[in-house]
Protein backbone atom coordinates (compact mmCIF):
# COMPACT_ATOMS: atom_id res chain seq x y z
CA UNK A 1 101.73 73.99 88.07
CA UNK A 2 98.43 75.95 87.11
CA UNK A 3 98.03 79.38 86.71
CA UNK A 4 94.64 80.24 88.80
CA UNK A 5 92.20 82.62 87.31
CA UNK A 6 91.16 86.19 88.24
CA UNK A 7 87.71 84.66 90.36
CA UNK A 8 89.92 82.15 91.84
CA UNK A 9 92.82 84.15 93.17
CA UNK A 10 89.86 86.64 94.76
CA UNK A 11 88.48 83.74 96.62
CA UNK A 12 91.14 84.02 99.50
CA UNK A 13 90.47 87.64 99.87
CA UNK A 14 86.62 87.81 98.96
CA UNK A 15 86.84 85.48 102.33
CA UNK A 16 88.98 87.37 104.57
CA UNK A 17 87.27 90.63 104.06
CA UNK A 18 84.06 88.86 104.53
CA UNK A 19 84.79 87.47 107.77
CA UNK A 20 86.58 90.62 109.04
CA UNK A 21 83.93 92.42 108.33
CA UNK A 22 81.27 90.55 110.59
CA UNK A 23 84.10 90.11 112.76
CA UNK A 24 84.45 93.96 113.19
CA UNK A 25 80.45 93.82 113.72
CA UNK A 26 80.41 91.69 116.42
CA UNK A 27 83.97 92.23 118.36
CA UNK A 28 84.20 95.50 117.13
CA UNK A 29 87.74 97.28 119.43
CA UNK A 30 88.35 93.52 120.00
CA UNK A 31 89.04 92.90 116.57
CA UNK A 32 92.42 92.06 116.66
CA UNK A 33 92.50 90.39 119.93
CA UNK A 34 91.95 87.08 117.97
CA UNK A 35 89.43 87.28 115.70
CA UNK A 36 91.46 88.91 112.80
CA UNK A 37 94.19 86.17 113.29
CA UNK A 38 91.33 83.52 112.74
CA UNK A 39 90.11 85.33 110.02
CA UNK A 40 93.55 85.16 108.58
CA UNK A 41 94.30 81.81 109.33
CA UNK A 42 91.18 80.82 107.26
CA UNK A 43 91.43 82.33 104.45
CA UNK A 44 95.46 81.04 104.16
CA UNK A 45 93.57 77.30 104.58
CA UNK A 46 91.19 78.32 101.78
CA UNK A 47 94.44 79.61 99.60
CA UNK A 48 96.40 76.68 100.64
CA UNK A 49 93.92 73.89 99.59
CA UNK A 50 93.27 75.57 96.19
CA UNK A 51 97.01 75.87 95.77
CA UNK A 52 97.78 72.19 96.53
CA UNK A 53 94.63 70.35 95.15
CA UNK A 54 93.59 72.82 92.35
CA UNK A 55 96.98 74.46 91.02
CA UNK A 56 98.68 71.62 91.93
CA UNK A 57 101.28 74.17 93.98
CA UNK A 58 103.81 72.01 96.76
CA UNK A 59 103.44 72.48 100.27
CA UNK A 60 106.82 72.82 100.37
CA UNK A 61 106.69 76.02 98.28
CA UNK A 62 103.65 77.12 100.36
CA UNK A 63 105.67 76.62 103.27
CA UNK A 64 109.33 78.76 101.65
CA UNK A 65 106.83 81.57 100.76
CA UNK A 66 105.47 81.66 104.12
CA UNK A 67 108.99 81.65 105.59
CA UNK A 68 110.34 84.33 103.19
CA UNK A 69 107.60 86.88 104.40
CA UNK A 70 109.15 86.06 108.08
CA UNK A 71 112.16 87.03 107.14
CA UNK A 72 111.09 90.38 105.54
CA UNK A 73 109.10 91.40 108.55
CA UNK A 74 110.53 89.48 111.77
CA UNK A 75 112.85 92.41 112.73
CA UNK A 76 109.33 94.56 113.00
CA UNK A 77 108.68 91.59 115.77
CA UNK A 78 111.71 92.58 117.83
CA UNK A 79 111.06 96.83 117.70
CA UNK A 80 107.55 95.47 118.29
CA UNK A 81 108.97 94.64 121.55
CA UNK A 82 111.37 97.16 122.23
CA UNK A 83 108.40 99.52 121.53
CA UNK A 84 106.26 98.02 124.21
CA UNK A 85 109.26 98.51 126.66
CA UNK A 86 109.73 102.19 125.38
CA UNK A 87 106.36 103.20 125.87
CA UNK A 88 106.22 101.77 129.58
CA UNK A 89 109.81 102.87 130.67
CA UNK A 90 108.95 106.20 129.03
CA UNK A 91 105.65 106.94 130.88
CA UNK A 92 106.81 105.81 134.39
CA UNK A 93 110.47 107.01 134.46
CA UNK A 94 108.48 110.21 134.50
CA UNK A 95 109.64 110.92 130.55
CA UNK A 96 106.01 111.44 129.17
CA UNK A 97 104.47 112.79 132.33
CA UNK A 98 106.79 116.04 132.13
CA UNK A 99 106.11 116.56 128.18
CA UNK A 100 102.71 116.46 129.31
CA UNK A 101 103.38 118.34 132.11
CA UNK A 102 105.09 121.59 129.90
CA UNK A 103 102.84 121.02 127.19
CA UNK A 104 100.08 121.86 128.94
CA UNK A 105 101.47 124.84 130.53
CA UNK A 106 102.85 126.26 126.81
CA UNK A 107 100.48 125.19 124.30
CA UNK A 108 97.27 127.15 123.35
CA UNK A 109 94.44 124.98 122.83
CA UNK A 110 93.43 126.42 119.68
CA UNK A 111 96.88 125.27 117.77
CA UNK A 112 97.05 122.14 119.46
CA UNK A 113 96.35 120.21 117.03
CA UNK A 114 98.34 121.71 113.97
CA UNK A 115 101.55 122.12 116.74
CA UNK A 116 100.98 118.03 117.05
CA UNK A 117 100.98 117.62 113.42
CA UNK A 118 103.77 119.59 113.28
CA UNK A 119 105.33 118.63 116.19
CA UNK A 120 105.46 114.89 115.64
CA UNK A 121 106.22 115.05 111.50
CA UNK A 122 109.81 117.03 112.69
CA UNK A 123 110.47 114.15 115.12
CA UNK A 124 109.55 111.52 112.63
CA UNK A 125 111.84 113.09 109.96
CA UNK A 126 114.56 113.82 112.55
CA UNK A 127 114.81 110.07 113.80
CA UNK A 128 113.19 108.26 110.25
CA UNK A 129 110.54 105.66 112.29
CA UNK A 130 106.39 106.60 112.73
CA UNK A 131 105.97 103.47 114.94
CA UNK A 132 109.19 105.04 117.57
CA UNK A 133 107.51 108.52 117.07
CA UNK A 134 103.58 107.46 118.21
CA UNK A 135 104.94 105.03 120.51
CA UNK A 136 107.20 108.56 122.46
CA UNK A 137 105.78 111.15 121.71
CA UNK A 138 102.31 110.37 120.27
CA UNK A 139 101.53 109.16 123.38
CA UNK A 140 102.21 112.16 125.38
CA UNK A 141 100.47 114.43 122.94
CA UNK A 142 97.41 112.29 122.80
CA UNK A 143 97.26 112.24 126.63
CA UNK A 144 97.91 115.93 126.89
CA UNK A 145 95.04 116.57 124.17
CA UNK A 146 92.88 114.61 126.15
CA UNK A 147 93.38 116.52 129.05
CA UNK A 148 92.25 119.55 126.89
CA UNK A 149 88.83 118.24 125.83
CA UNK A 150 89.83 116.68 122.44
CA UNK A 151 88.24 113.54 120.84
CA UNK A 152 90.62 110.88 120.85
CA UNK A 153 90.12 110.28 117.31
CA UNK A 154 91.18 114.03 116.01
CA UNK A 155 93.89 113.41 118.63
CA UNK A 156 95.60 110.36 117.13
CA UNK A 157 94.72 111.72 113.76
CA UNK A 158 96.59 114.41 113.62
CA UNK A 159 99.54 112.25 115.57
CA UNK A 160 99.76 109.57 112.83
CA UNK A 161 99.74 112.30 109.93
CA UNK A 162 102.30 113.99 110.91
CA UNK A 163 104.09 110.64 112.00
CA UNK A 164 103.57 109.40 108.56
CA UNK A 165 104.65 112.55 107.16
CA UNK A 166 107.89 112.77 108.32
CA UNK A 167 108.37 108.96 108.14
CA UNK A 168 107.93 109.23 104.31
CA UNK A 169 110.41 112.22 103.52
CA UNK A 170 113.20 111.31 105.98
CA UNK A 171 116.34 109.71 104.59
CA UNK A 172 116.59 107.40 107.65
CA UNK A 173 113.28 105.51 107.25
CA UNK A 174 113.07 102.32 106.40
CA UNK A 175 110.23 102.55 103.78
CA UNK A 176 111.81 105.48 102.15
CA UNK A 177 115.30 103.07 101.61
CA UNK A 178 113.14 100.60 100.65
CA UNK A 179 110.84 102.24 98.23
CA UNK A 180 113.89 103.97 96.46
CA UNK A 181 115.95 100.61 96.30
CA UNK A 182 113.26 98.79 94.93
CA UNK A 183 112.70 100.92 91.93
CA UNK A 184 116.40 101.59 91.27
CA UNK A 185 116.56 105.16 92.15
CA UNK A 186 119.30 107.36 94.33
CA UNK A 187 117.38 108.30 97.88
CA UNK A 188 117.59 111.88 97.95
CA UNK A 189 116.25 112.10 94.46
CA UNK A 190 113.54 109.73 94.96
CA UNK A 191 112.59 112.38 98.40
CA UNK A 192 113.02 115.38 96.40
CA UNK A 193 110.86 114.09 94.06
CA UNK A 194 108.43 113.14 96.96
CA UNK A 195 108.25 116.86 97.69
CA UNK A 196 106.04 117.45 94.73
CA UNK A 197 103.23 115.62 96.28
CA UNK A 198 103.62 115.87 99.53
CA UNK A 199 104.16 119.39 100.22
CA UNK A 200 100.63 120.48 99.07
CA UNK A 201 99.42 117.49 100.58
CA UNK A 202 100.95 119.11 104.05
CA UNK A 203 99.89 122.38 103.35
CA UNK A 204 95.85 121.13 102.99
CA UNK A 205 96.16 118.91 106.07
CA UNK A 206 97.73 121.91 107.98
CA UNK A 207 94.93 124.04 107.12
CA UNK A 208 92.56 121.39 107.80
CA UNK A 209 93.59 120.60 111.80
CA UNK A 210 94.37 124.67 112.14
CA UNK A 211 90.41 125.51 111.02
CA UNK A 212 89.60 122.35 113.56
CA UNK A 213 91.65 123.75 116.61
CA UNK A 214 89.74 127.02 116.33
CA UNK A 215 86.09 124.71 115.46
CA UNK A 216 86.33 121.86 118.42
CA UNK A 217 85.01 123.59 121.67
CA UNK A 218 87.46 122.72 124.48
CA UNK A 219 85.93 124.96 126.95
CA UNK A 220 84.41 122.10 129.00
CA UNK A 221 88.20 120.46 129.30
CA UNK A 222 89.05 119.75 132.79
CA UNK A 223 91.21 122.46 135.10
CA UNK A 224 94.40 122.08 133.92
CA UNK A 225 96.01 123.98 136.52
CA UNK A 226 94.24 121.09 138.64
CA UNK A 227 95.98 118.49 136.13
CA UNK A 228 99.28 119.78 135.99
CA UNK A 229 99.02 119.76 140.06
CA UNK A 230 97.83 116.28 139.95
CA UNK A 231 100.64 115.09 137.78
CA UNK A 232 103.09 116.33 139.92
CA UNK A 233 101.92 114.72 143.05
CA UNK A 234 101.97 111.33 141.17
CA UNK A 235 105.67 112.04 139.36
CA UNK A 236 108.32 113.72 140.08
CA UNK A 237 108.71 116.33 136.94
CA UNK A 238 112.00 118.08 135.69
CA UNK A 239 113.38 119.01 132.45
CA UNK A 240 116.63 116.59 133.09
CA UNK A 241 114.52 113.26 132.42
CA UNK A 242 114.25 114.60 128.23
CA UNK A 243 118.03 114.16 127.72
CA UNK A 244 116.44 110.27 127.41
CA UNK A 245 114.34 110.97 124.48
CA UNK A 246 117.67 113.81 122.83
CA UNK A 247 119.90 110.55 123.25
CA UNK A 248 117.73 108.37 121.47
CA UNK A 249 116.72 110.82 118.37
CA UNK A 250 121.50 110.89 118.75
CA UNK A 251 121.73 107.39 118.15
CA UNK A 252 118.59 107.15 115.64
CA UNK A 253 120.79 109.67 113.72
CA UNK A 254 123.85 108.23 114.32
CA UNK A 255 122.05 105.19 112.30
CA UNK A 256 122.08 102.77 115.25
CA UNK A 257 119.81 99.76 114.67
CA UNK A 258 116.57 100.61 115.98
CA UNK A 259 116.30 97.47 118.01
CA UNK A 260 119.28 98.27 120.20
CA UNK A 261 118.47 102.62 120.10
CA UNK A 262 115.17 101.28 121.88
CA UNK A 263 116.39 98.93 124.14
CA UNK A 264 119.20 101.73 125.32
CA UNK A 265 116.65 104.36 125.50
CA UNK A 266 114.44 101.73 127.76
CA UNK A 267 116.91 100.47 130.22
CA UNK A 268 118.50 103.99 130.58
CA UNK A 269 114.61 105.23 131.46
CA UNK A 270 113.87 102.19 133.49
CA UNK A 271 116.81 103.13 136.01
CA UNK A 272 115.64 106.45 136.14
CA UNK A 273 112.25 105.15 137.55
CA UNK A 274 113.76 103.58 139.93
CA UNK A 275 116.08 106.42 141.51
CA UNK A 276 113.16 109.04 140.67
CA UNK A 277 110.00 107.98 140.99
CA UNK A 278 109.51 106.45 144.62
CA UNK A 279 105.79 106.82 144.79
CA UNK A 280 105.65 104.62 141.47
CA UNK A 281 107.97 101.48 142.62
CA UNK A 282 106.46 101.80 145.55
CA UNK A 283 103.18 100.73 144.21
CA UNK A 284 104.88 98.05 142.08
CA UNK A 285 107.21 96.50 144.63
CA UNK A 286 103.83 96.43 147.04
CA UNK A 287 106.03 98.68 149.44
CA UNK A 288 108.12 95.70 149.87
CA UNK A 289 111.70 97.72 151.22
CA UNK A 290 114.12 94.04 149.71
CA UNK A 291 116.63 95.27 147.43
CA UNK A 292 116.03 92.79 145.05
CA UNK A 293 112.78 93.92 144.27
CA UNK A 294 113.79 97.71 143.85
CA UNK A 295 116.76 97.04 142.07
CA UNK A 296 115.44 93.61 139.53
CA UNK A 297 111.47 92.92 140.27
CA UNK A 298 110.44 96.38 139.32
CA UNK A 299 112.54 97.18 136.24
CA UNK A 300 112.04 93.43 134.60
CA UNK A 301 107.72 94.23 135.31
CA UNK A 302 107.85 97.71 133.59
CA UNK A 303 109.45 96.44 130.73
CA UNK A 304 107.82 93.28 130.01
CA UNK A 305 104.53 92.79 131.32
CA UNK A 306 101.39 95.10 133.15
CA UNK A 307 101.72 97.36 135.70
CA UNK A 308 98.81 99.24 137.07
CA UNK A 309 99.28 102.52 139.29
CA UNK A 310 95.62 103.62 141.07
CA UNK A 311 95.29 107.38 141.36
CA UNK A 312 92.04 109.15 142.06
CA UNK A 313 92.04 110.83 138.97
CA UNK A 314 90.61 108.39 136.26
CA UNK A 315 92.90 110.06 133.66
CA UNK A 316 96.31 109.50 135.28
CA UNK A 317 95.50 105.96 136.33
CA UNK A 318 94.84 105.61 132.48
CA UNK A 319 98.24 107.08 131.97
CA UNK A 320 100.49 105.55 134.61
CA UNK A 321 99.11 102.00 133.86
CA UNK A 322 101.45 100.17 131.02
CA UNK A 323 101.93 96.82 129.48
CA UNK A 324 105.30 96.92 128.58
CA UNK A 325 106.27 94.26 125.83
CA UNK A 326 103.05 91.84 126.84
CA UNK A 327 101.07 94.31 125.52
CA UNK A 328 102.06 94.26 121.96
CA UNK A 329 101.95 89.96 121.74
CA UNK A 330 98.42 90.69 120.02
CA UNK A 331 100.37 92.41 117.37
CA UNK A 332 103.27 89.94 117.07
CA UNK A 333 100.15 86.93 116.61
CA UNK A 334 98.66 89.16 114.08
CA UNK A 335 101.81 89.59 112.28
CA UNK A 336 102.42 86.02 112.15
CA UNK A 337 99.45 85.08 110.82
CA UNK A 338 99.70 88.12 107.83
CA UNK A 339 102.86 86.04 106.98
CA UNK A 340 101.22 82.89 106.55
CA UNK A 341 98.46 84.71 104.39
CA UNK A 342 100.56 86.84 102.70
CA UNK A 343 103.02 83.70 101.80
CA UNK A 344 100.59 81.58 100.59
CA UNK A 345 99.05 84.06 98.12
CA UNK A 346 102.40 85.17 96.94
CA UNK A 347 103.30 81.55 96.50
CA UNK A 348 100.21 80.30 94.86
CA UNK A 349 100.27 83.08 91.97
CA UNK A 350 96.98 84.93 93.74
CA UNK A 351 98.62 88.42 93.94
CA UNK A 352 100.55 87.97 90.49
CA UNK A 353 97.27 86.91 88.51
CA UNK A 354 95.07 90.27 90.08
CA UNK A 355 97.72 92.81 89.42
CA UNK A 356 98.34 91.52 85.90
CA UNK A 357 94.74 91.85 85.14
CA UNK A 358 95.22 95.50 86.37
CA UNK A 359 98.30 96.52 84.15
CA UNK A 360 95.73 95.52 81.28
CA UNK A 361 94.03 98.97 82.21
CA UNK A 362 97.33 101.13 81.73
CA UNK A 363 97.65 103.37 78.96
CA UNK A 364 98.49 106.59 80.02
CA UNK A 365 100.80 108.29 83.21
CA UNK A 366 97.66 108.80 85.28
CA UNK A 367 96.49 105.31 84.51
CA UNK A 368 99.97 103.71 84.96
CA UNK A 369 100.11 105.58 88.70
CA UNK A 370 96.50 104.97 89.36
CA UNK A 371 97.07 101.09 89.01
CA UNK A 372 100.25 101.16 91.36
CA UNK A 373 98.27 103.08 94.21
CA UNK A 374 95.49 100.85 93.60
CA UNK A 375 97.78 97.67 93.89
CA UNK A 376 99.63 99.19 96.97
CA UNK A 377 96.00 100.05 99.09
CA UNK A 378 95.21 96.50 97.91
CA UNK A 379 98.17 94.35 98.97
CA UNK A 380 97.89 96.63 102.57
CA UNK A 381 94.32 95.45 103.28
CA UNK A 382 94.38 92.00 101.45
CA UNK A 383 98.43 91.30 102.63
CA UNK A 384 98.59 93.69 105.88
CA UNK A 385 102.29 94.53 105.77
CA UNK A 386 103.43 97.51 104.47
CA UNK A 387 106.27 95.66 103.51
CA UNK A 388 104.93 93.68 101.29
CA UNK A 389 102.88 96.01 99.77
CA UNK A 390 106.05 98.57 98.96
CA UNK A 391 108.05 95.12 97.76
CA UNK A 392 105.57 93.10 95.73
CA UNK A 393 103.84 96.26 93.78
CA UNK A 394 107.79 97.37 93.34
CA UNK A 395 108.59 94.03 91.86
CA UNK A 396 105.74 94.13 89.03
CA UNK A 397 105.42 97.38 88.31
CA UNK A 398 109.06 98.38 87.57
CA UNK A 399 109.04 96.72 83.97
CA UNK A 400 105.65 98.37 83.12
CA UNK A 401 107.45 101.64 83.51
CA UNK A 402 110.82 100.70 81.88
CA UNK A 403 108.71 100.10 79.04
CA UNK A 404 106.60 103.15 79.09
CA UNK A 405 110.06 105.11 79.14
CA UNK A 406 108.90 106.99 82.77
CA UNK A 407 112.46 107.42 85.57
CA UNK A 408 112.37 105.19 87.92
CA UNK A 409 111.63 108.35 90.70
CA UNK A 410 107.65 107.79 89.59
CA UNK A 411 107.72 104.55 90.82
CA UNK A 412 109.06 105.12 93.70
CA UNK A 413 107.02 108.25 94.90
CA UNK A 414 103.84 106.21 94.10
CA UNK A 415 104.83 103.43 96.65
CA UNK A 416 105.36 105.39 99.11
CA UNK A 417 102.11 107.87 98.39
CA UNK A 418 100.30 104.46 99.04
CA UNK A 419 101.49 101.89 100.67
CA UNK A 420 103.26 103.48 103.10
CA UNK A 421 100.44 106.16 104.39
CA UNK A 422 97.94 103.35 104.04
CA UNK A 423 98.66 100.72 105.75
CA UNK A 424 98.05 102.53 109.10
CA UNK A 425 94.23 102.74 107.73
CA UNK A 426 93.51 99.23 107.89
CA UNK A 427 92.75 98.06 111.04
CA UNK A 428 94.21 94.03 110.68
CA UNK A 429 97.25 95.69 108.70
CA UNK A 430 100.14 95.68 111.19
CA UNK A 431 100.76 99.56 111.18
CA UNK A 432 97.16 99.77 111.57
CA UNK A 433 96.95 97.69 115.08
CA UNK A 434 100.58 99.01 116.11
CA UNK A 435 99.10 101.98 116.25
CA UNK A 436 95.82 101.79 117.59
CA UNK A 437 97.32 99.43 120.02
CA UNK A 438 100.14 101.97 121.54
CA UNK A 439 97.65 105.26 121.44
CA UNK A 440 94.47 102.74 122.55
CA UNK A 441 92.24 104.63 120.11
CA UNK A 442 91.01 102.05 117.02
CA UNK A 443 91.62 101.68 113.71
CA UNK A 444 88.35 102.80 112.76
CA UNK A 445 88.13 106.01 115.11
CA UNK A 446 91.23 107.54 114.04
CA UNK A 447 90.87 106.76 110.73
CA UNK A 448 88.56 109.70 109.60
CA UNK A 449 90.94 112.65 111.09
CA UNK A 450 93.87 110.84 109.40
CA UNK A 451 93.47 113.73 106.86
CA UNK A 452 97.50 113.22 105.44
CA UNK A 453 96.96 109.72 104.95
CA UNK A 454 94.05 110.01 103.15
CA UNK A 455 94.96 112.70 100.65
CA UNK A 456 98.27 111.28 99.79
CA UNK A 457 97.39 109.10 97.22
CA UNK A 458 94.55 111.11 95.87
CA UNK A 459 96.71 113.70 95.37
CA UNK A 460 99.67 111.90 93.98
CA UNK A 461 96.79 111.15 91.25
CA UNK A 462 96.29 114.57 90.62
CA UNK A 463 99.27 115.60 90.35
CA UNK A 464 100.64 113.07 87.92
CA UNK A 465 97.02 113.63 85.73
CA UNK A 466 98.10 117.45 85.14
CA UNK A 467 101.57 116.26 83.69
CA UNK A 468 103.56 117.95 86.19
CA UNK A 469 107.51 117.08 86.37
CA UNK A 470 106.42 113.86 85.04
CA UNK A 471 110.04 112.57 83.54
CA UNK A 472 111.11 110.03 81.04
CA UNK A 473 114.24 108.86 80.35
CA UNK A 474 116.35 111.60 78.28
CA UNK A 475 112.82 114.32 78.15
CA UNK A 476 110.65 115.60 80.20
CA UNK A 477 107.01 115.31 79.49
CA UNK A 478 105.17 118.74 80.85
CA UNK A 479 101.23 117.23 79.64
CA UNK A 480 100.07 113.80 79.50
CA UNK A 481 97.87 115.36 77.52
CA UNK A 482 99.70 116.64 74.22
CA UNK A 483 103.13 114.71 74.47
CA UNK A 484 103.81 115.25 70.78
CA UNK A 485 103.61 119.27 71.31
CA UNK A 486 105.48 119.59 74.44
CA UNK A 487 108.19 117.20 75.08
CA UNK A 488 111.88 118.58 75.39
CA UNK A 489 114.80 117.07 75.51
CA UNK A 490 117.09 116.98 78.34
CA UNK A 491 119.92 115.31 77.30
CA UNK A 492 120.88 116.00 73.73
CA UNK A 493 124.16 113.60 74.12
CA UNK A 494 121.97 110.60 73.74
């Protein structure tokens, strides 16, 4: 089997970004609706025939790459689903209508978006999952900012940093596990070591939505004494319905598998629909009085497929209309079709080839943590699975810094300063149209405000360029700079 060259194994991706990018031009919201998953599925043919006919690569191995890459990202398929559920169950049991409802009455405008930030980092760190925490909560805060006078794109901006946020430095996520176990270091060392980064990071995007909240007029917002009215006429409100969303951040804690937490936390708000919101299944049920229909029609449409409730406010026909699992299957297509590209350039030597020509480049700390961040934006955009892009970078990185002498911990913390924050950036990348898809604001609107996600890396750079806390095995370097001068050791046993 050949190896391919560096030209070669950018051909695939030269391709896909190419045809994305008139894609974006021409479909521009629709993106993802098809066209990305074409795109995709192009650009794996391109990889494929250059693998077989070129490199002389099997289908057959093709094929097992393609397959592994399911199996590291079909359980996202299933909280895909759960998620759609969620987010319908949620809004029509009356759930995210009352956190609208009180959040409106209690918030000032001119905080609302640092209390969001806020607000939605503690829940992400609390129950360890950014998708669960925009799909809840995110969507009540981006309806209630709405309501306010914001632009959806500061909205959903300040939702996903803060979502992002806590999903990095909480012990319960997923890409924090994985990040950690893939560069052989204990968790809570690998998040105390996150700390370093992230908490200035926090502290400028903090500053950054409290200037905005004061800066964006919301003056011209509609009455929301009128709103809060409105809402209430439509659902019944009360305080009793958020013992839904307390159990679920319970058994998130209690380390439940996120597929069945969701599904619970679903059913459990789909019955309370049905006993407490009679306007709503009346509307869904066509006023049809059949037990059947109360009882199994109208639960079994909210959670799987659309359901539109017409108001005379615009706004709250926006919010009470849901698509319940159908409304992520654009998502699940997408995904599969990342697998297929992602397999068949992991599988054909693509990805290995460009990221050795990049550890070429490496001769210092800053150099050495530049290429990983680089690698990790790269895989997100070219691979779109964040994944992927914590695993594969993981994988071929973690000798370069054995052999450099750096801990393990500075591995880690550069994953997760990249691919983890990025990935929600790029609108074909599966975070990316999870998210847009569940808030309904795109990839490219959102992405300016997403002011966490966008410093992260830059100033995990930083950082590591000034030397600090920068640790080898057995000594601690304090300066990149002057090594010789100012290295101490830390463990004079060795």
């Amino acid at each position: 089997m050949k190896k391919p060259g560096l030209l070669l194994s950018l051909l695939p991706v030269v391709i896909l970004i190419a045809i994305i990018a008139i894609g974006v031009k021409l479909f521009e919201a629709d993106i993802t609706s098809g066209p990305s998953q074409v795109a995709l599925l192009f650009a794996s043919l391109v990889g494929a025939l250059i693998a077989m006919f070129h490199l002389k690569v099997p289908w057959e191995k093709l094929e097992a790459g393609m397959i592994d890459n399911l199996a590291k990202t079909g359980s996202a398929i299933f909280i895909l689903l759960m998620i759609g559920a969620l987010t319908a169950s949620w809004t029509l049991s009356g759930i995210v209508p009352t956190l609208i409802y009180y959040g409106l009455q209690i918030i000032n405008p001119s905080v609302f978006l640092l209390v969001i930030f806020l607000f939605t980092a503690l829940i992400s760190i609390t129950i360890g999952s950014s998708w669960t925490t925009v799909g809840t909560i995110g969507v009540a805060m981006l309806s209630t900012g709405e309501i306010l006078g914001f632009h959806s794109g500061w909205l959903a901006g300040a939702i996903i940093s803060g979502a992002y946020l806590g999903d990095k430095l909480s012990p319960l996520s997923d890409t924090t596990n994985l990040s950690s176990s893939v560069a052989g270091v204990d968790l809570y060392k690998h998040i105390r070591y996150l700390i370093i980064t992230n908490l200035p990071t926090l502290i400028l995007t903090a500053i950054i939505f409290a200037v905005a909240g004061f800066l964006i007029p919301t003056s011209s917002a509609i009455d929301v004494e009128q709103q809060c009215a409105e809402i209430k006429e439509l659902f019944n409100i009360s305080g009793w319905y958020l013992l839904i969303p307390a159990g679920t951040i319970f058994l998130i804690y209690k380390k439940m598998p996120p597929y069945l937490t969701l599904f619970i936390s679903a059913i459990a708000a789909v019955i309370v629909a049905v006993f407490c919101q009679p306007h709503i299944i009346a509307q869904i049920s066509g006023n049809i009085s059949d037990p059947l229909y109360k009882f199994i029609y109208v639960p079994f449409k909210i959670l799987s497929s659309k359901v539109e409730i017409v108001t005379d406010n615009p706004m709250l026909t926006d919010l009470a209309s849901t698509n319940g699992m159908a409304g992520v299957m654009d998502i699940i297509w997408l995904i599969l079709c990342v697998v297929a590209f992602g397999g068949i350039m992991e599988a054909g030597n693509f990805i290995t080839v460009i990221t050795e020509r990049m550890v070429k480049f490496m001769h210092s700390a800053t150099s050495l943590v530049s290429s990983t961040i680089g690698t990790c934006i790269f895989c997100n955009i070219v691979l779109s699975d964040q994944y992927i892009s914590i695993l594969l970078p993981g994988k071929m990185f973690t000798n370069a810094y054995r052999k450099e002498g750096y801990a393990p911990e500075l591995l880690s913390r550069s994953l997760q300063d990249s691919a983890t924050v990025t990935s929600v950036l790029v609108p074909w990348n599966t975070c990316g149209v999870m998210q847009s898809t569940v808030l309904g604001v795109p990839t490219l609107t959102y992405l300016p405000y997403c002011f966490f996600n966008i410093l992260s890396p830059i100033i995990s750079i930083i950082i590591v360029a000034t030397g600090y806390k920068i640790t080898r095995y057995g000594v601690k370097v304090k300066s990149i700079f002057n090594k010789n001068k100012n290295i101490t050791n830390e463990n004079s046993d060795k």
